[in-house]
PDB file of N, CA and C in Angstrom:
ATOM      1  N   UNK A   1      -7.106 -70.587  42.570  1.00  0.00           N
ATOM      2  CA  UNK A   1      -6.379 -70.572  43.824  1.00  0.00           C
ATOM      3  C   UNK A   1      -4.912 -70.277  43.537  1.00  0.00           C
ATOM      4  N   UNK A   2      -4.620 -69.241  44.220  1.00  0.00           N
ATOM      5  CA  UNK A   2      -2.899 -69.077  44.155  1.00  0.00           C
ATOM      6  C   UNK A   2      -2.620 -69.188  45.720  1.00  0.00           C
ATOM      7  N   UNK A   3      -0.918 -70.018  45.297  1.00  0.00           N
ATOM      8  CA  UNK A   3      -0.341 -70.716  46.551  1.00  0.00           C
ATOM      9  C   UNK A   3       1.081 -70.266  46.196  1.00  0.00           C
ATOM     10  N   UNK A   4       1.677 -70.069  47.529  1.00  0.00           N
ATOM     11  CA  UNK A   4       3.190 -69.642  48.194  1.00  0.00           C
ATOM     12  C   UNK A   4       3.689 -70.435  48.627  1.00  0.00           C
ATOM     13  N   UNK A   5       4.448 -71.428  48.571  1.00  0.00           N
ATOM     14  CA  UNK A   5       4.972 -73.021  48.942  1.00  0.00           C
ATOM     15  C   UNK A   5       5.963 -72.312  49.511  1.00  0.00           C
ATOM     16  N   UNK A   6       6.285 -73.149  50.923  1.00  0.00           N
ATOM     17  CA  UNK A   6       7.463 -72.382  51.671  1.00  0.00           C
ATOM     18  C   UNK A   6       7.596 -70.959  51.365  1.00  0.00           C
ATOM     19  N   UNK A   7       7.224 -70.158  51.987  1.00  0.00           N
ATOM     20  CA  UNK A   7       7.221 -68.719  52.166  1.00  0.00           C
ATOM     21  C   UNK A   7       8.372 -68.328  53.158  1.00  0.00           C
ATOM     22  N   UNK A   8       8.542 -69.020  54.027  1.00  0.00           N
ATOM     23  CA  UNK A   8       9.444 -69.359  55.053  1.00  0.00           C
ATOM     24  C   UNK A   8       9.454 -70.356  56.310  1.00  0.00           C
ATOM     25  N   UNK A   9      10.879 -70.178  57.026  1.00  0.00           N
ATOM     26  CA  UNK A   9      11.089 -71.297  57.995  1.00  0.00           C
ATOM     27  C   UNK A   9      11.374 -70.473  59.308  1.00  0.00           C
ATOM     28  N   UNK A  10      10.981 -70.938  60.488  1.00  0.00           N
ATOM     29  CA  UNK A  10      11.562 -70.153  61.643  1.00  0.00           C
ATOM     30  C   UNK A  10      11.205 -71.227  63.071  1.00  0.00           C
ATOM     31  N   UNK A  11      12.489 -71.866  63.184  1.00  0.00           N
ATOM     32  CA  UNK A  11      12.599 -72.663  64.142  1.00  0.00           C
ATOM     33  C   UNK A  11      11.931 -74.105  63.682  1.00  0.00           C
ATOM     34  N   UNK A  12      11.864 -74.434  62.453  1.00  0.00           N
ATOM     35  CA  UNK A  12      11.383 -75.741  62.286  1.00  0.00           C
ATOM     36  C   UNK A  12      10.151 -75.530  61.966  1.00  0.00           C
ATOM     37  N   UNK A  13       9.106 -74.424  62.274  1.00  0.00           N
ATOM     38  CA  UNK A  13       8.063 -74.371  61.481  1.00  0.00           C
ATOM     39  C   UNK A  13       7.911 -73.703  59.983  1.00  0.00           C
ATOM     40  N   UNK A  14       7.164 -74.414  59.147  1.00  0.00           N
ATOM     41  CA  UNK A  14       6.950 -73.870  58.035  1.00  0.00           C
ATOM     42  C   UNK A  14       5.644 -73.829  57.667  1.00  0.00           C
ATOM     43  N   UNK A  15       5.892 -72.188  56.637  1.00  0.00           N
ATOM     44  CA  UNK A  15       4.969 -71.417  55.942  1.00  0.00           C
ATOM     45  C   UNK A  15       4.830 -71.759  55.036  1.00  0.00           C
ATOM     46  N   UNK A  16       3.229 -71.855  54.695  1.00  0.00           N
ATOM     47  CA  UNK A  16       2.770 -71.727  53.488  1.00  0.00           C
ATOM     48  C   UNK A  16       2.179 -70.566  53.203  1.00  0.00           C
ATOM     49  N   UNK A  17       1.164 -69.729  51.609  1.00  0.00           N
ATOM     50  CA  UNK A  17       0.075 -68.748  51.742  1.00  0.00           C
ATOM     51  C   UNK A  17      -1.085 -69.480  50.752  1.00  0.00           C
ATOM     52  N   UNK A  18      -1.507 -69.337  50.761  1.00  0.00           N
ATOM     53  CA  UNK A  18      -2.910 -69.077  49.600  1.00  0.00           C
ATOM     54  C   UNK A  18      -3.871 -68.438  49.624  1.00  0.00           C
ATOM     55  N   UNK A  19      -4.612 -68.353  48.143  1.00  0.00           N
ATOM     56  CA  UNK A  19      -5.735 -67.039  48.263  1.00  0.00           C
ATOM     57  C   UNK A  19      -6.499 -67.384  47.303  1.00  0.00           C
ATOM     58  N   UNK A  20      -7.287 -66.845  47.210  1.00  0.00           N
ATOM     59  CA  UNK A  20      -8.683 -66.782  45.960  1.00  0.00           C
ATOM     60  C   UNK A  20      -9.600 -65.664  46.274  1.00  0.00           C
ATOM     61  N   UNK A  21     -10.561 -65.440  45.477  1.00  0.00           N
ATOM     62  CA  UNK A  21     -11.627 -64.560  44.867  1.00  0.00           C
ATOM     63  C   UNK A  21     -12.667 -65.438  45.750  1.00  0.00           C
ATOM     64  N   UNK A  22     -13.289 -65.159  47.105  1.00  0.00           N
ATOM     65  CA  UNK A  22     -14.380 -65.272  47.652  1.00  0.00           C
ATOM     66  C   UNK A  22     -15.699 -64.380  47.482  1.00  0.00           C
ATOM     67  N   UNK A  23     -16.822 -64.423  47.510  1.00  0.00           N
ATOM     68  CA  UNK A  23     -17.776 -63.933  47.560  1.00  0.00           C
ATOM     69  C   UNK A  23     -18.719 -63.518  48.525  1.00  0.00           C
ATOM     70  N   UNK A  24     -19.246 -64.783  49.466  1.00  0.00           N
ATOM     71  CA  UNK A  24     -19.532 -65.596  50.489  1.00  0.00           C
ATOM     72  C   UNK A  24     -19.222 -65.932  51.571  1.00  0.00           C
ATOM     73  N   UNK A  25     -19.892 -67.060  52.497  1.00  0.00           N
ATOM     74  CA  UNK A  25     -19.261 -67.778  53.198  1.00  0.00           C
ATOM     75  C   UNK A  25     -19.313 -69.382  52.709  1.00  0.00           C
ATOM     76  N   UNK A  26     -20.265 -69.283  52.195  1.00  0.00           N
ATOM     77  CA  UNK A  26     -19.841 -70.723  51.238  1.00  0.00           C
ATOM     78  C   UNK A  26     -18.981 -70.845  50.106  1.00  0.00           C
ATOM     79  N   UNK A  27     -18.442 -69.730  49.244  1.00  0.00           N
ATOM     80  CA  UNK A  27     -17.571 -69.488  48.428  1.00  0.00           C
ATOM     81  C   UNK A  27     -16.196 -70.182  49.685  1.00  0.00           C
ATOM     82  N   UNK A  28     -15.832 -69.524  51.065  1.00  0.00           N
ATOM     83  CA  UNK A  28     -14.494 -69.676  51.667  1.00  0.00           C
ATOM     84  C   UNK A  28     -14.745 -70.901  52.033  1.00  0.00           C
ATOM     85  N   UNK A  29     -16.327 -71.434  52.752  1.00  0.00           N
ATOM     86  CA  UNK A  29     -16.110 -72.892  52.810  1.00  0.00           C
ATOM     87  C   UNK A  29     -15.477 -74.141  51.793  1.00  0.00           C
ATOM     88  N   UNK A  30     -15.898 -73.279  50.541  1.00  0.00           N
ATOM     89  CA  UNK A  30     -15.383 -74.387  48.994  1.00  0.00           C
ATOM     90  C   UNK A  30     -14.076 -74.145  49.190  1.00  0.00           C
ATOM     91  N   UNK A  31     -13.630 -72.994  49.570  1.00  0.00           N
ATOM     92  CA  UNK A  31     -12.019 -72.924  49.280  1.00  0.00           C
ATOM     93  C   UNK A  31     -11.197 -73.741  50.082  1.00  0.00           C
ATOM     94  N   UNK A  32     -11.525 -73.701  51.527  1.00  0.00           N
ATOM     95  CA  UNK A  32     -10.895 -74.243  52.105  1.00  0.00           C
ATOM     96  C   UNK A  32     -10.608 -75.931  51.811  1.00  0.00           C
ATOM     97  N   UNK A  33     -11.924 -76.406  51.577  1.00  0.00           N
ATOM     98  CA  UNK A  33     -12.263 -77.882  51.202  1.00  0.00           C
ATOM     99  C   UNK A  33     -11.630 -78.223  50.253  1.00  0.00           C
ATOM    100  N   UNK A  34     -11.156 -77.031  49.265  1.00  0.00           N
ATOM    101  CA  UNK A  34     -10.201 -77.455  47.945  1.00  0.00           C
ATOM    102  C   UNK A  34      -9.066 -77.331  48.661  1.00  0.00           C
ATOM    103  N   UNK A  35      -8.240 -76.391  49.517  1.00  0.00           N
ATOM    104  CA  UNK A  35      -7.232 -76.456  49.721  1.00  0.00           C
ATOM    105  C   UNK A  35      -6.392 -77.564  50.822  1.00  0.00           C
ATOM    106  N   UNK A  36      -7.701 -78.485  51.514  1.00  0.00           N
ATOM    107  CA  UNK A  36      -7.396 -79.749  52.161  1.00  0.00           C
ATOM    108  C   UNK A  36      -7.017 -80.690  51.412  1.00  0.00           C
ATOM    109  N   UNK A  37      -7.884 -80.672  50.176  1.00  0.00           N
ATOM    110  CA  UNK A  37      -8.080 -81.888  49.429  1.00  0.00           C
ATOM    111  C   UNK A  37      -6.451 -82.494  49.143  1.00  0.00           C
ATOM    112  N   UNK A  38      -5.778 -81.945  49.228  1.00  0.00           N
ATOM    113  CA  UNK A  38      -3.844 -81.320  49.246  1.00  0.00           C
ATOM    114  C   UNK A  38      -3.816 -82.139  50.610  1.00  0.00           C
ATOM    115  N   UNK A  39      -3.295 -83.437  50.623  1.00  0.00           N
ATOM    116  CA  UNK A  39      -2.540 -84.180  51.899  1.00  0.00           C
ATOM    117  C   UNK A  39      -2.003 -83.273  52.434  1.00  0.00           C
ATOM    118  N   UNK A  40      -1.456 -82.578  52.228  1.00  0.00           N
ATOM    119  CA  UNK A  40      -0.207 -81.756  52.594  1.00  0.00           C
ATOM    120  C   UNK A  40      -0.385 -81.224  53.618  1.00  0.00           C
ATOM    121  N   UNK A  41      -1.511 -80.003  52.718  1.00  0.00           N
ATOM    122  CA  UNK A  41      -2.251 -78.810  53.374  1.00  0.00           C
ATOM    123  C   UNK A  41      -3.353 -79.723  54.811  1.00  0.00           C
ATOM    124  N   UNK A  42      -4.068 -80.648  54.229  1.00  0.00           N
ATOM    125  CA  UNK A  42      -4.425 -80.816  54.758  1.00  0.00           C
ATOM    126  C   UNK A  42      -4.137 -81.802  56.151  1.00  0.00           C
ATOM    127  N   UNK A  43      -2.514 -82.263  56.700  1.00  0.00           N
ATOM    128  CA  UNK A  43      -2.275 -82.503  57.672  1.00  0.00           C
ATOM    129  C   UNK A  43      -1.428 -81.630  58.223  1.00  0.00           C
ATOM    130  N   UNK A  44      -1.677 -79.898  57.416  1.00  0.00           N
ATOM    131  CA  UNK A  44      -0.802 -78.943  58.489  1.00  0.00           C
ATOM    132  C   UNK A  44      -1.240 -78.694  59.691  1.00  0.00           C
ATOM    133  N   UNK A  45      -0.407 -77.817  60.855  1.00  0.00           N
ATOM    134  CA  UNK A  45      -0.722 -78.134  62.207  1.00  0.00           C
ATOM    135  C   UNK A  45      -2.113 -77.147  62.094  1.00  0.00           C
ATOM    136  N   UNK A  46      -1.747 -75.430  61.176  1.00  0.00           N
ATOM    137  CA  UNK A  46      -2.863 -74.796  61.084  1.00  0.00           C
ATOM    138  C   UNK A  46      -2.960 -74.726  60.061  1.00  0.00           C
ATOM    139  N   UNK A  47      -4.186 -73.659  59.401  1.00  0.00           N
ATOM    140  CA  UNK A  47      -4.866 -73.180  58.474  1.00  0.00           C
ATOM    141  C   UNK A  47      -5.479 -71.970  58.847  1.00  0.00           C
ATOM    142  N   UNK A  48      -4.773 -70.649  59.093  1.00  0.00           N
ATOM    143  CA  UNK A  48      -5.435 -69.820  59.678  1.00  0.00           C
ATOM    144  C   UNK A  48      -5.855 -69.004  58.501  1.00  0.00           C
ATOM    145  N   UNK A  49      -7.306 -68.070  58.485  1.00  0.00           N
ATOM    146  CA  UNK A  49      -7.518 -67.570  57.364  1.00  0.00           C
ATOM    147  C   UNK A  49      -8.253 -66.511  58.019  1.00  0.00           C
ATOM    148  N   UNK A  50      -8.893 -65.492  56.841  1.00  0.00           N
ATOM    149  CA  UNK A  50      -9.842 -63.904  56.943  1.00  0.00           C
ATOM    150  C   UNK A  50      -9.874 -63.704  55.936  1.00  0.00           C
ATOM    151  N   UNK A  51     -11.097 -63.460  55.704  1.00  0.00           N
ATOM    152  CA  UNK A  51     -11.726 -62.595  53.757  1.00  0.00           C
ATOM    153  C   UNK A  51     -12.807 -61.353  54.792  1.00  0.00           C
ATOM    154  N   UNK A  52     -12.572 -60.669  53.796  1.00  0.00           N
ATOM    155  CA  UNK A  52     -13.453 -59.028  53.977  1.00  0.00           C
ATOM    156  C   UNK A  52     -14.864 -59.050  52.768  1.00  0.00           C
ATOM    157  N   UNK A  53     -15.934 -59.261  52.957  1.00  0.00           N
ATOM    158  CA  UNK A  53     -16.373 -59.088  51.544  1.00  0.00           C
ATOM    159  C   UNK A  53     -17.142 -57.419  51.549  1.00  0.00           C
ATOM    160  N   UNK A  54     -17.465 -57.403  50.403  1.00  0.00           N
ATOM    161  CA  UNK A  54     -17.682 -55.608  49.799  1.00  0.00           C
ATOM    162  C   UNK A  54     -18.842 -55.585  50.408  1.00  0.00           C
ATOM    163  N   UNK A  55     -19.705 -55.924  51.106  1.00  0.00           N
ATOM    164  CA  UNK A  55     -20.700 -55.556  52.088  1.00  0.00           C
ATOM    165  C   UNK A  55     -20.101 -55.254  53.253  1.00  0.00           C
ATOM    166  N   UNK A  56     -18.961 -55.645  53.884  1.00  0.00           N
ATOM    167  CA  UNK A  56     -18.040 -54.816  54.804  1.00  0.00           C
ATOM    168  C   UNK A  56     -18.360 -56.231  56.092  1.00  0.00           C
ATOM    169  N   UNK A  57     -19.294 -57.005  55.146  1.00  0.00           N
ATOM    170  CA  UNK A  57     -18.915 -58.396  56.327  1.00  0.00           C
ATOM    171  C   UNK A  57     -17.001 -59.075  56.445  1.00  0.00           C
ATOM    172  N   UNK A  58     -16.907 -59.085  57.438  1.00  0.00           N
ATOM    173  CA  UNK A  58     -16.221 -60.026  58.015  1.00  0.00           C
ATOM    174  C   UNK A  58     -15.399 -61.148  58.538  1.00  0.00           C
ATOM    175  N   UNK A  59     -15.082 -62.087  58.181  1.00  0.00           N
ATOM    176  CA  UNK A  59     -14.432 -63.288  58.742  1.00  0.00           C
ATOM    177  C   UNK A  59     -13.396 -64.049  58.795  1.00  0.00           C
ATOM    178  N   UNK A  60     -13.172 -64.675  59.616  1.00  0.00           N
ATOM    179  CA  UNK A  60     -11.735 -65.159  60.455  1.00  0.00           C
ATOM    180  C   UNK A  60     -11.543 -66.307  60.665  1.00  0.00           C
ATOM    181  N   UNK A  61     -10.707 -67.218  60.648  1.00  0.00           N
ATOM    182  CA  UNK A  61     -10.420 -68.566  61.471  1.00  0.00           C
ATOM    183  C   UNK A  61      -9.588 -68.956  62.002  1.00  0.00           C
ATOM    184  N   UNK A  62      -9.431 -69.639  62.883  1.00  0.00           N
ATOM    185  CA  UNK A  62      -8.049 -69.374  63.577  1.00  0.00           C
ATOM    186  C   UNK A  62      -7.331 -70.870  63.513  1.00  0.00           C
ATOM    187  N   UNK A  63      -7.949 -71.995  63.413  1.00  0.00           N
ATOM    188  CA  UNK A  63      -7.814 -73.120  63.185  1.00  0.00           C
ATOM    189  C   UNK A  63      -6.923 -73.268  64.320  1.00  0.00           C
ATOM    190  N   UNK A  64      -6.922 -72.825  65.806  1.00  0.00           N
ATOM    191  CA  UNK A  64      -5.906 -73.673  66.671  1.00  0.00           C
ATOM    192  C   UNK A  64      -5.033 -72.548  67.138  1.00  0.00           C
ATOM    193  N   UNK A  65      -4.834 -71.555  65.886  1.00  0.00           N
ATOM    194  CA  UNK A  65      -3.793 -70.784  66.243  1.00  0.00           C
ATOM    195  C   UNK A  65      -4.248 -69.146  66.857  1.00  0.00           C
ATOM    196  N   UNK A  66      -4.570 -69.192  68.155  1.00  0.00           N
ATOM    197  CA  UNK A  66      -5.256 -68.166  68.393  1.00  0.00           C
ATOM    198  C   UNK A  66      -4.760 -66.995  68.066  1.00  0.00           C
ATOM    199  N   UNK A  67      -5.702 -66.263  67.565  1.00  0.00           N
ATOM    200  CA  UNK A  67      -5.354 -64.778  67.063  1.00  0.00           C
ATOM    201  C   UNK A  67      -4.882 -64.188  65.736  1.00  0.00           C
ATOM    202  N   UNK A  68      -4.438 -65.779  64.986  1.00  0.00           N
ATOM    203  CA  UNK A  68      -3.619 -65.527  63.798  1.00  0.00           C
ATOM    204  C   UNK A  68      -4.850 -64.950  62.873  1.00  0.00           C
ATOM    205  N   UNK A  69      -6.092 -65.397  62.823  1.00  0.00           N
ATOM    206  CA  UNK A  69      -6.868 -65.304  61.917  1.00  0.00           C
ATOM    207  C   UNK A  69      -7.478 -63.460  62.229  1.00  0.00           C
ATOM    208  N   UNK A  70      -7.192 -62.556  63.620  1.00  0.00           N
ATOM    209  CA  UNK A  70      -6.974 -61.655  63.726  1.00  0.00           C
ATOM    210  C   UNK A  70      -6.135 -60.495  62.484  1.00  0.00           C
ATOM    211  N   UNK A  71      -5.049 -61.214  62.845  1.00  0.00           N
ATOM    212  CA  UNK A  71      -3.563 -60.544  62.063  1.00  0.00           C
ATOM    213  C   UNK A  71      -4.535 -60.608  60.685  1.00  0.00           C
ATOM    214  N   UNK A  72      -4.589 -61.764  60.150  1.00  0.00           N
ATOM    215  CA  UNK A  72      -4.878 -61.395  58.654  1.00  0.00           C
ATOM    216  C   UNK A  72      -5.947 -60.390  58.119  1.00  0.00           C
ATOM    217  N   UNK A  73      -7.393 -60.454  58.720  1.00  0.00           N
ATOM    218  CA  UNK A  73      -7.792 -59.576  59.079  1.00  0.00           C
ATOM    219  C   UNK A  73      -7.793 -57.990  58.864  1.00  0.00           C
ATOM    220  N   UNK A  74      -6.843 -58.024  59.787  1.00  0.00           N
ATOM    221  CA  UNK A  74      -6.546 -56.403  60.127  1.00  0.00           C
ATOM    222  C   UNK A  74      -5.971 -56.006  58.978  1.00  0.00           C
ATOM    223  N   UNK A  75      -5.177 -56.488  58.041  1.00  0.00           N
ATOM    224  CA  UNK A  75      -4.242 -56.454  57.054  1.00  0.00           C
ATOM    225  C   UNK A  75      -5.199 -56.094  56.016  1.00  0.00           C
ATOM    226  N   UNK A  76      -5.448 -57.094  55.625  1.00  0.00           N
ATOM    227  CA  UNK A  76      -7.029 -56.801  54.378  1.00  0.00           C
ATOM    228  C   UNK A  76      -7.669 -56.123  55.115  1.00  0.00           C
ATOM    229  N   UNK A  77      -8.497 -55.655  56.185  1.00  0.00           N
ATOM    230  CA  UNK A  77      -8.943 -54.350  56.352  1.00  0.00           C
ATOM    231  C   UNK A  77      -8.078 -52.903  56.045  1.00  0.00           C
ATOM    232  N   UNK A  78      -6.516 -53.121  56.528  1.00  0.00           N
ATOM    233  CA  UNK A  78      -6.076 -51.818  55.989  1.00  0.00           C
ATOM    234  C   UNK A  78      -5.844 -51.529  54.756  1.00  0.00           C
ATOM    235  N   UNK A  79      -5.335 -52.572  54.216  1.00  0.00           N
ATOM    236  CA  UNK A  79      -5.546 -52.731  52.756  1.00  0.00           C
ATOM    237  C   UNK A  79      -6.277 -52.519  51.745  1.00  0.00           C
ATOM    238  N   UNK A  80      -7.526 -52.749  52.059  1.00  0.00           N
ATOM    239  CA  UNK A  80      -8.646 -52.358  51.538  1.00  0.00           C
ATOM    240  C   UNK A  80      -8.937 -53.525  50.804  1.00  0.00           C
ATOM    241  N   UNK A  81      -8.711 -54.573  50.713  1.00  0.00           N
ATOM    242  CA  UNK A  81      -9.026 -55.877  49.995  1.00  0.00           C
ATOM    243  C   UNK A  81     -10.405 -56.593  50.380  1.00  0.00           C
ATOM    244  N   UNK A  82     -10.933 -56.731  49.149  1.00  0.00           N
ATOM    245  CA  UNK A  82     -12.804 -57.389  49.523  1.00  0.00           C
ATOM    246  C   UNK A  82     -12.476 -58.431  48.730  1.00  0.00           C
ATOM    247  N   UNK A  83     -13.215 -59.296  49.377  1.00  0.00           N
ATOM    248  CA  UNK A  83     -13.985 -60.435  48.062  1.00  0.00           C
ATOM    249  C   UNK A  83     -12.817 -61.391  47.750  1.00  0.00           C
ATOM    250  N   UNK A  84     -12.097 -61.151  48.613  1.00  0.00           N
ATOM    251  CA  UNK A  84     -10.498 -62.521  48.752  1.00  0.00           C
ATOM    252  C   UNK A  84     -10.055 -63.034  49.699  1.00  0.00           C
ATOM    253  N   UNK A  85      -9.663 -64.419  50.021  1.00  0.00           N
ATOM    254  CA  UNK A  85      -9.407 -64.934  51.006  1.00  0.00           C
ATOM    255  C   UNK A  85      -7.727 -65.666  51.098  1.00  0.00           C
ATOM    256  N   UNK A  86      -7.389 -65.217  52.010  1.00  0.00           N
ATOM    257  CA  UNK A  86      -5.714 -65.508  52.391  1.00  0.00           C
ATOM    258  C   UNK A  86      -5.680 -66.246  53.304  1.00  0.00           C
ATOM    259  N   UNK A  87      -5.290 -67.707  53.015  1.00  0.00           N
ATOM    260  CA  UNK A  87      -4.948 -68.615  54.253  1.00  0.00           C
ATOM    261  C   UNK A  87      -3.626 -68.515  54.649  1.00  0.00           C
ATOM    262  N   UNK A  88      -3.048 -68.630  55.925  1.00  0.00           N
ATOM    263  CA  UNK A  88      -1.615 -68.830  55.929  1.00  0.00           C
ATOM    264  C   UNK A  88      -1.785 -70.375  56.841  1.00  0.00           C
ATOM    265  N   UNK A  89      -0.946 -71.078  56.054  1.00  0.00           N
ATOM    266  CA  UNK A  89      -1.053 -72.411  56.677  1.00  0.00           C
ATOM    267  C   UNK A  89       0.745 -72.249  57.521  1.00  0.00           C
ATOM    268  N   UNK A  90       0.699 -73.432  58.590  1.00  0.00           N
ATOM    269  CA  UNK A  90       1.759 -73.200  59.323  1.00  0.00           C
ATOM    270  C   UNK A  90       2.215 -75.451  59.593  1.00  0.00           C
ATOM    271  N   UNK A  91       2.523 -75.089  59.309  1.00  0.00           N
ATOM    272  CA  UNK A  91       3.606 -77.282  59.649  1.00  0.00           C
ATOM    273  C   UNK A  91       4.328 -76.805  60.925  1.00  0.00           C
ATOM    274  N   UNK A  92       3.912 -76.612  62.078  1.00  0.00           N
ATOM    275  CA  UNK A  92       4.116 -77.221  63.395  1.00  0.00           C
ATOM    276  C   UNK A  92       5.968 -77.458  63.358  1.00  0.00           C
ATOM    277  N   UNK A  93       7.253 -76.706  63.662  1.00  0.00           N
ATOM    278  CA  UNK A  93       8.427 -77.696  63.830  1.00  0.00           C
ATOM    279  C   UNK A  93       9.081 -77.725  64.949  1.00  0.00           C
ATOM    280  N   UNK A  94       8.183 -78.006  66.217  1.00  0.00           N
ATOM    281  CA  UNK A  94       8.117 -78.859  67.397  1.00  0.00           C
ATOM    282  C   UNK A  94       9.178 -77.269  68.541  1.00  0.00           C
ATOM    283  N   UNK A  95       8.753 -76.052  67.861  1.00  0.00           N
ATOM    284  CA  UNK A  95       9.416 -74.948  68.845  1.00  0.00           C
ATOM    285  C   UNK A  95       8.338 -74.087  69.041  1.00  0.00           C
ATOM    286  N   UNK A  96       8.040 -74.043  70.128  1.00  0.00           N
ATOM    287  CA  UNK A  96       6.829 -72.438  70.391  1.00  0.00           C
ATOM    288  C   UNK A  96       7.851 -71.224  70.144  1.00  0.00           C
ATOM    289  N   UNK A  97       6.671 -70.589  69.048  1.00  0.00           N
ATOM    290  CA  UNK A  97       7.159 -69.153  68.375  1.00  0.00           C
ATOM    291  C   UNK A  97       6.842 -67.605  69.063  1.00  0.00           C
ATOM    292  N   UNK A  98       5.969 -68.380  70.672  1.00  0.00           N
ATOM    293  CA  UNK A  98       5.898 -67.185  71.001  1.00  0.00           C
ATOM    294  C   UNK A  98       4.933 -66.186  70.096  1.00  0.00           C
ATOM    295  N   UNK A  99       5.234 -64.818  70.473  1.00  0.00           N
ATOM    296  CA  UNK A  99       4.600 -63.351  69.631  1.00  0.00           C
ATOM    297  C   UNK A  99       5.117 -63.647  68.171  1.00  0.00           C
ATOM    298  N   UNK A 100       6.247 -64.065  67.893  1.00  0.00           N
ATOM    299  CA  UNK A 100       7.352 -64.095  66.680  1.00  0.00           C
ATOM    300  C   UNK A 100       6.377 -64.836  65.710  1.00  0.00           C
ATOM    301  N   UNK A 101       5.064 -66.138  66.106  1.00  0.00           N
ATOM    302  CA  UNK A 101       4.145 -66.369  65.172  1.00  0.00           C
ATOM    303  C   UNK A 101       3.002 -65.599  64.711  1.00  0.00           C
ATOM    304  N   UNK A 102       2.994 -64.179  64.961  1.00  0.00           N
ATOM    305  CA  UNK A 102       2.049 -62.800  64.550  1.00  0.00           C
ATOM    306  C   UNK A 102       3.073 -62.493  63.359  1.00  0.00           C
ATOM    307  N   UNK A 103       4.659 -62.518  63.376  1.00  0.00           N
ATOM    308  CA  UNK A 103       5.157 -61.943  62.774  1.00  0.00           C
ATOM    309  C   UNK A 103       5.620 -62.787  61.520  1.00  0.00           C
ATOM    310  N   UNK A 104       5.023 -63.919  61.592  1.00  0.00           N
ATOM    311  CA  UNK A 104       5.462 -65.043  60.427  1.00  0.00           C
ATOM    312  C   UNK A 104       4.110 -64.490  59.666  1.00  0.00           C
ATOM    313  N   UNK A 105       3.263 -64.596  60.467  1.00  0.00           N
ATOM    314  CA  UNK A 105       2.081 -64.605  59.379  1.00  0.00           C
ATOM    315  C   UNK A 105       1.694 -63.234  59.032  1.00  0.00           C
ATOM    316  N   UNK A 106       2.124 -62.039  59.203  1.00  0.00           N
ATOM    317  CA  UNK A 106       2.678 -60.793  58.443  1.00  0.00           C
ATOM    318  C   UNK A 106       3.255 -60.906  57.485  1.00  0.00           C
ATOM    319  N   UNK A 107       4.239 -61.852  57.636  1.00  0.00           N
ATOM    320  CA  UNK A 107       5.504 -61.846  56.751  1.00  0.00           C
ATOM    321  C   UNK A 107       4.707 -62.500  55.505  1.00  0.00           C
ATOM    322  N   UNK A 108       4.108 -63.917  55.703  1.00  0.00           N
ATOM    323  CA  UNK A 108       3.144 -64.294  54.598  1.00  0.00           C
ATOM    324  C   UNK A 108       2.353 -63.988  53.969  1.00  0.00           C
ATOM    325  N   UNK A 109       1.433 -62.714  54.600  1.00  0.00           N
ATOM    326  CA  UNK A 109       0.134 -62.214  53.674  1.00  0.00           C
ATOM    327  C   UNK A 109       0.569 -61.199  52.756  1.00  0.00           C
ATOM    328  N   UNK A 110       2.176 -60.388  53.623  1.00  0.00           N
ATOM    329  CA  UNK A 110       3.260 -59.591  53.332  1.00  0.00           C
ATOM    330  C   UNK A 110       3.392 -59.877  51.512  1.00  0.00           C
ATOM    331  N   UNK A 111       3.803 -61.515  52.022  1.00  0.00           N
ATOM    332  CA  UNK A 111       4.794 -62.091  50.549  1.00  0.00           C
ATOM    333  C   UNK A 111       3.381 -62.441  49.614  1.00  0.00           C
ATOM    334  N   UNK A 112       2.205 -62.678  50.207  1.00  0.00           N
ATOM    335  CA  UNK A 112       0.960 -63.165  49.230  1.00  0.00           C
ATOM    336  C   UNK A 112       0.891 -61.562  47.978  1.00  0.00           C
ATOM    337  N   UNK A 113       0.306 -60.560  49.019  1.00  0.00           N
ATOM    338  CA  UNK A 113       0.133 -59.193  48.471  1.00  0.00           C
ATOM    339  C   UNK A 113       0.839 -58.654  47.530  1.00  0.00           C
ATOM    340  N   UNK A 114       2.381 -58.685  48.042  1.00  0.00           N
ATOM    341  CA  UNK A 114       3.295 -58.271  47.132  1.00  0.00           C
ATOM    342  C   UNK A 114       3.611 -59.295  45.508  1.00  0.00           C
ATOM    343  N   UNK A 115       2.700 -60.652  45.703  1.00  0.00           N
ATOM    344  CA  UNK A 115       2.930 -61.303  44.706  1.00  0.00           C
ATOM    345  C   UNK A 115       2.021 -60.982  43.228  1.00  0.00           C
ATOM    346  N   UNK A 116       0.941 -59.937  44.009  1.00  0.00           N
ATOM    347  CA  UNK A 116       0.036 -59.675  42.755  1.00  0.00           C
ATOM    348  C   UNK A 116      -1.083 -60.614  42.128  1.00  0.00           C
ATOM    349  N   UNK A 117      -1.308 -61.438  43.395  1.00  0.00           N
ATOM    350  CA  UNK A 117      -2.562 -62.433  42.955  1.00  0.00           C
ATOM    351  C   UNK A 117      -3.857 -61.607  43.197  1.00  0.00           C
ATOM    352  N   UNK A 118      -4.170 -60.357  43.870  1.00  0.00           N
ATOM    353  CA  UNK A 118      -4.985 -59.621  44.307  1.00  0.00           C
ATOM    354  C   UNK A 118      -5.582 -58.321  43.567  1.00  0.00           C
ATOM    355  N   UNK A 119      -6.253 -58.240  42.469  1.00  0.00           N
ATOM    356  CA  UNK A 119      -6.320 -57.556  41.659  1.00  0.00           C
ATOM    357  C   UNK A 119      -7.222 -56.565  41.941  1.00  0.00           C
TER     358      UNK A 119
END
């Protein structure tokens, strides 16, 4: 598992990223369950996530935050990324972000990609 601790801040909410080598859907179920096991992670407000696997399946979560699990998605589809899963977790800091929370979690899968955990 690779993780992006504070990725950024915007209005009191904060970013996290993480990712791993999925296979499955029980591969992303393990992941996620590891990445709760983390107090942290696991009393953020979300956990939004999407893995693509090389059969050209699918999937998304939005954990609350509608649509976010969209954005990521679309990204690893243009990307061309299989068989990995990118959570962007979000800590709630008590301001609605509006559209501007599509553009945080760009900015995160942004900063995951460019970090080279994705081989």
């Amino acid at each position: 598992m690779h993780q992006i601790d504070n990725v950024l801040t915007d209005r009191g909410s904060k970013y996290a990223v993480s990712g791993g080598s999925v296979k499955d859907r029980k591969d992303v179920d393990a992941f996620l369950k590891t990445l709760k096991r983390s107090k942290k992670y696991a009393k953020a407000t979300h956990n939004t996530w999407a893995a693509v696997f090389n059969d050209g399946t699918a999937l998304k979560g939005d954990d609350g935050e509608s649509g976010a699990g969209m954005v990521i998605l679309r990204r690893l589809e243009r990307e061309g990324i299989t068989d990995h899963i990118i959570v962007v977790t979000r800590w709630y800091g008590g301001t609605k972000l509006g559209g501007d929370r599509f553009r945080r979690v760009q900015d995160c899968v942004r900063a995951y990609i460019g970090a080279g955990y994705i081989s």
